[in-house]
N, C-alpha and C. Protein backbone atom coordinates (compact mmCIF):
# COMPACT_ATOMS: atom_id res chain seq x y z
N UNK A 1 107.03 139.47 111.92
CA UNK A 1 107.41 138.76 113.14
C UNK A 1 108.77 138.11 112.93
N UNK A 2 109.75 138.17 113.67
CA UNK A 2 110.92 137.67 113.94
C UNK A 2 110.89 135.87 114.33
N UNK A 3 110.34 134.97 113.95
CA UNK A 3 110.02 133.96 114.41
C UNK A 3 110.42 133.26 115.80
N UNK A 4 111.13 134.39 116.69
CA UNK A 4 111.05 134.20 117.99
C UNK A 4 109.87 134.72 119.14
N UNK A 5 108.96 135.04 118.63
CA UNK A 5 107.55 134.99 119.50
C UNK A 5 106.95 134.16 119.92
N UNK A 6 105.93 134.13 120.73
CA UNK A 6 104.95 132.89 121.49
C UNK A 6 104.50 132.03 120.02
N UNK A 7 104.15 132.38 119.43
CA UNK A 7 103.38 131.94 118.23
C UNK A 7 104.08 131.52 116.99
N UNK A 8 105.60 131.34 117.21
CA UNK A 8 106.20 130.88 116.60
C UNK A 8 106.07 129.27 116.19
N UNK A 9 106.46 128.57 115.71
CA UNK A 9 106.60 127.41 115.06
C UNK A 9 107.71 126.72 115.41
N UNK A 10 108.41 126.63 116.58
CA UNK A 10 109.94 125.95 116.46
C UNK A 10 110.02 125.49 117.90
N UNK A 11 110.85 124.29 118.26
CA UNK A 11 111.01 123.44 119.46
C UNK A 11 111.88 124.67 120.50
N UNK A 12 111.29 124.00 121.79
CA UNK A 12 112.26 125.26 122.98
C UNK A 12 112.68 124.00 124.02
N UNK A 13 113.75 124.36 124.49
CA UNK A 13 114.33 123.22 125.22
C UNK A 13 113.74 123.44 126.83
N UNK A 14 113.57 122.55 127.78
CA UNK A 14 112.97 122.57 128.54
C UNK A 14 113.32 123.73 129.41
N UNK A 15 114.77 124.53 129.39
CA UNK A 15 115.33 125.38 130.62
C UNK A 15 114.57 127.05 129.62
N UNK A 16 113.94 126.94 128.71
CA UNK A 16 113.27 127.90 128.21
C UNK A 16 111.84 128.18 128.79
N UNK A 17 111.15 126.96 128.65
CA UNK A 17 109.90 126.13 128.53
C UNK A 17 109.62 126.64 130.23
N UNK A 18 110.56 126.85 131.09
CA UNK A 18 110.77 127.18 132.74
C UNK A 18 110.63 128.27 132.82
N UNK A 19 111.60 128.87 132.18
CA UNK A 19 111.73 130.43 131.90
C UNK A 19 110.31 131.02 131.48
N UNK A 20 109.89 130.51 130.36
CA UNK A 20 108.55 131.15 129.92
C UNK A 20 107.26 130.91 130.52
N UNK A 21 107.21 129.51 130.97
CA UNK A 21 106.07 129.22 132.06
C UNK A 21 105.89 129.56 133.65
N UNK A 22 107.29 129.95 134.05
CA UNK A 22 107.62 130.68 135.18
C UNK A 22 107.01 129.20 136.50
N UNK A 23 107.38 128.16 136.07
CA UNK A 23 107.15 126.64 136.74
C UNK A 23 108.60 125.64 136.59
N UNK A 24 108.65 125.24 137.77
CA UNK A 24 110.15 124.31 137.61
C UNK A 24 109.31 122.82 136.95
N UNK A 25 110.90 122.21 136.39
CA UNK A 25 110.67 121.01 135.73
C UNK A 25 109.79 119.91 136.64
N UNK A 26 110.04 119.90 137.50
CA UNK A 26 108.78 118.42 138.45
C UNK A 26 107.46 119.25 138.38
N UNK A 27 107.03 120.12 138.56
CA UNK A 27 105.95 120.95 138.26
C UNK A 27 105.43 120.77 136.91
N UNK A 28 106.12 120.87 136.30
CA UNK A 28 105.42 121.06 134.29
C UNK A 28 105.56 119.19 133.95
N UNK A 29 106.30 118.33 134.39
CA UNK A 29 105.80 117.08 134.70
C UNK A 29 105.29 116.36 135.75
N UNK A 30 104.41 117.25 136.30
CA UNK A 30 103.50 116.91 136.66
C UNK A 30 101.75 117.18 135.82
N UNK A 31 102.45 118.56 135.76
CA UNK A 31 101.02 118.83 134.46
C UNK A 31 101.56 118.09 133.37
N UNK A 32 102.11 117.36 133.04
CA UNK A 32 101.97 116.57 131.54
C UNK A 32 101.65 115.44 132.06
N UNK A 33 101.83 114.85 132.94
CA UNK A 33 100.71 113.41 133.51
C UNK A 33 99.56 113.48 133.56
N UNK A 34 98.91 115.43 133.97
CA UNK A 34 97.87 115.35 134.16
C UNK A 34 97.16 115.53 133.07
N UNK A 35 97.19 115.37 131.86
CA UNK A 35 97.10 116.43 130.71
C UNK A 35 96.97 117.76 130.87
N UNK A 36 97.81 118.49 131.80
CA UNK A 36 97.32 119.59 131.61
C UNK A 36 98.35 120.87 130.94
N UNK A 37 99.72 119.72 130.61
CA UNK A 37 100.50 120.46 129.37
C UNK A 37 100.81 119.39 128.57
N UNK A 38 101.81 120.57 127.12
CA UNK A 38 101.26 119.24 126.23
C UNK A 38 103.13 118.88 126.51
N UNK A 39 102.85 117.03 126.06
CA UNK A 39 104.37 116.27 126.31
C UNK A 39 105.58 116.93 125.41
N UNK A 40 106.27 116.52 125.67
CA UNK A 40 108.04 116.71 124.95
C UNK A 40 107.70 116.22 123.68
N UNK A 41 107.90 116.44 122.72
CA UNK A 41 108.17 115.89 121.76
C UNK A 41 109.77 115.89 121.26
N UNK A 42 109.90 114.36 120.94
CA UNK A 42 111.67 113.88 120.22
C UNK A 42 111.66 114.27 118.96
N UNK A 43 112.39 115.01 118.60
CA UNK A 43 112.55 114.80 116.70
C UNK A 43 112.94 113.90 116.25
N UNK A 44 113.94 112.94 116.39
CA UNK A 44 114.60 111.74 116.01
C UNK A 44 114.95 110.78 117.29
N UNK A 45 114.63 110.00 116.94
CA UNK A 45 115.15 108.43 117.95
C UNK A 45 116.64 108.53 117.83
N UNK A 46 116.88 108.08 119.53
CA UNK A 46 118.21 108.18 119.54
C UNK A 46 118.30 106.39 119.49
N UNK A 47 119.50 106.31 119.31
CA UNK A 47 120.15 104.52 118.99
C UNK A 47 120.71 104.14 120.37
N UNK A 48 119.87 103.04 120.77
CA UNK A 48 119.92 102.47 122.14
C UNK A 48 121.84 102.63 122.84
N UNK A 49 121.91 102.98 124.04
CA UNK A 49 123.31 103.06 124.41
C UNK A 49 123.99 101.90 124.01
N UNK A 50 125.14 101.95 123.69
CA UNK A 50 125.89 100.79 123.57
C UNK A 50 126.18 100.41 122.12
N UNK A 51 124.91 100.76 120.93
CA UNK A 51 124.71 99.69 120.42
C UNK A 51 126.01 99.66 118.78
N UNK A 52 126.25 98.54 118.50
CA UNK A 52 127.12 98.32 117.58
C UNK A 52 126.28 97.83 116.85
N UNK A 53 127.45 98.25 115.23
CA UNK A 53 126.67 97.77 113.97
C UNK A 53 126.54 99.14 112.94
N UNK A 54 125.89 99.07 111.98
CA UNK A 54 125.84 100.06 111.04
C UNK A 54 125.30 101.28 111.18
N UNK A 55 125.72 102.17 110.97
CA UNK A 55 124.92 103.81 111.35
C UNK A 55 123.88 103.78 109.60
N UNK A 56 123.10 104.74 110.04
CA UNK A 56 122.29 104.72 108.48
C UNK A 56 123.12 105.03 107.37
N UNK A 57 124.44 105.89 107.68
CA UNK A 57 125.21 106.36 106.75
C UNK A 57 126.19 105.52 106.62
N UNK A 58 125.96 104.33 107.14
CA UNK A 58 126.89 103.03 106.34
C UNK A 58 128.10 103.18 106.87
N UNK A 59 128.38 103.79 108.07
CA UNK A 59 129.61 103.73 108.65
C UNK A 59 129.68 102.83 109.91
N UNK A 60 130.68 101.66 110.01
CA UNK A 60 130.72 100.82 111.35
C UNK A 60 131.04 101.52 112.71
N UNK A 61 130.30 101.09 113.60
CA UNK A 61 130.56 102.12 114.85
C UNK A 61 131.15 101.05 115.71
């Protein structure tokens, strides 16, 4: 398997997620309120807009 199949293991961005479910975005959140798909998952927290002060890599922003 080419790890681009259904059964793959890897994140798809939502304009895929459309494509493959053949349902627009207010539609597929609507089934994730209902449980009836599963939610977005974030890989990493983004750092609130705005915010100043140290990045983890110790650089001043």
């Amino acid at each position: 398997m080419n790890g681009a199949g259904p059964s793959s293991d890897r994140f798809i961005k939502l304009d895929e997620v459309k494509r493959r479910v053949g349902l627009g975005k207010s539609m597929n959140y609507r089934l994730i309120s209902e449980g009836k798909f599963p939610a977005p998952y974030k890989s990493r927290p983004s750092p609130p807009v705005g915010a100043i002060g140290r990045s983890p890599l110790g650089l001043t922003t």
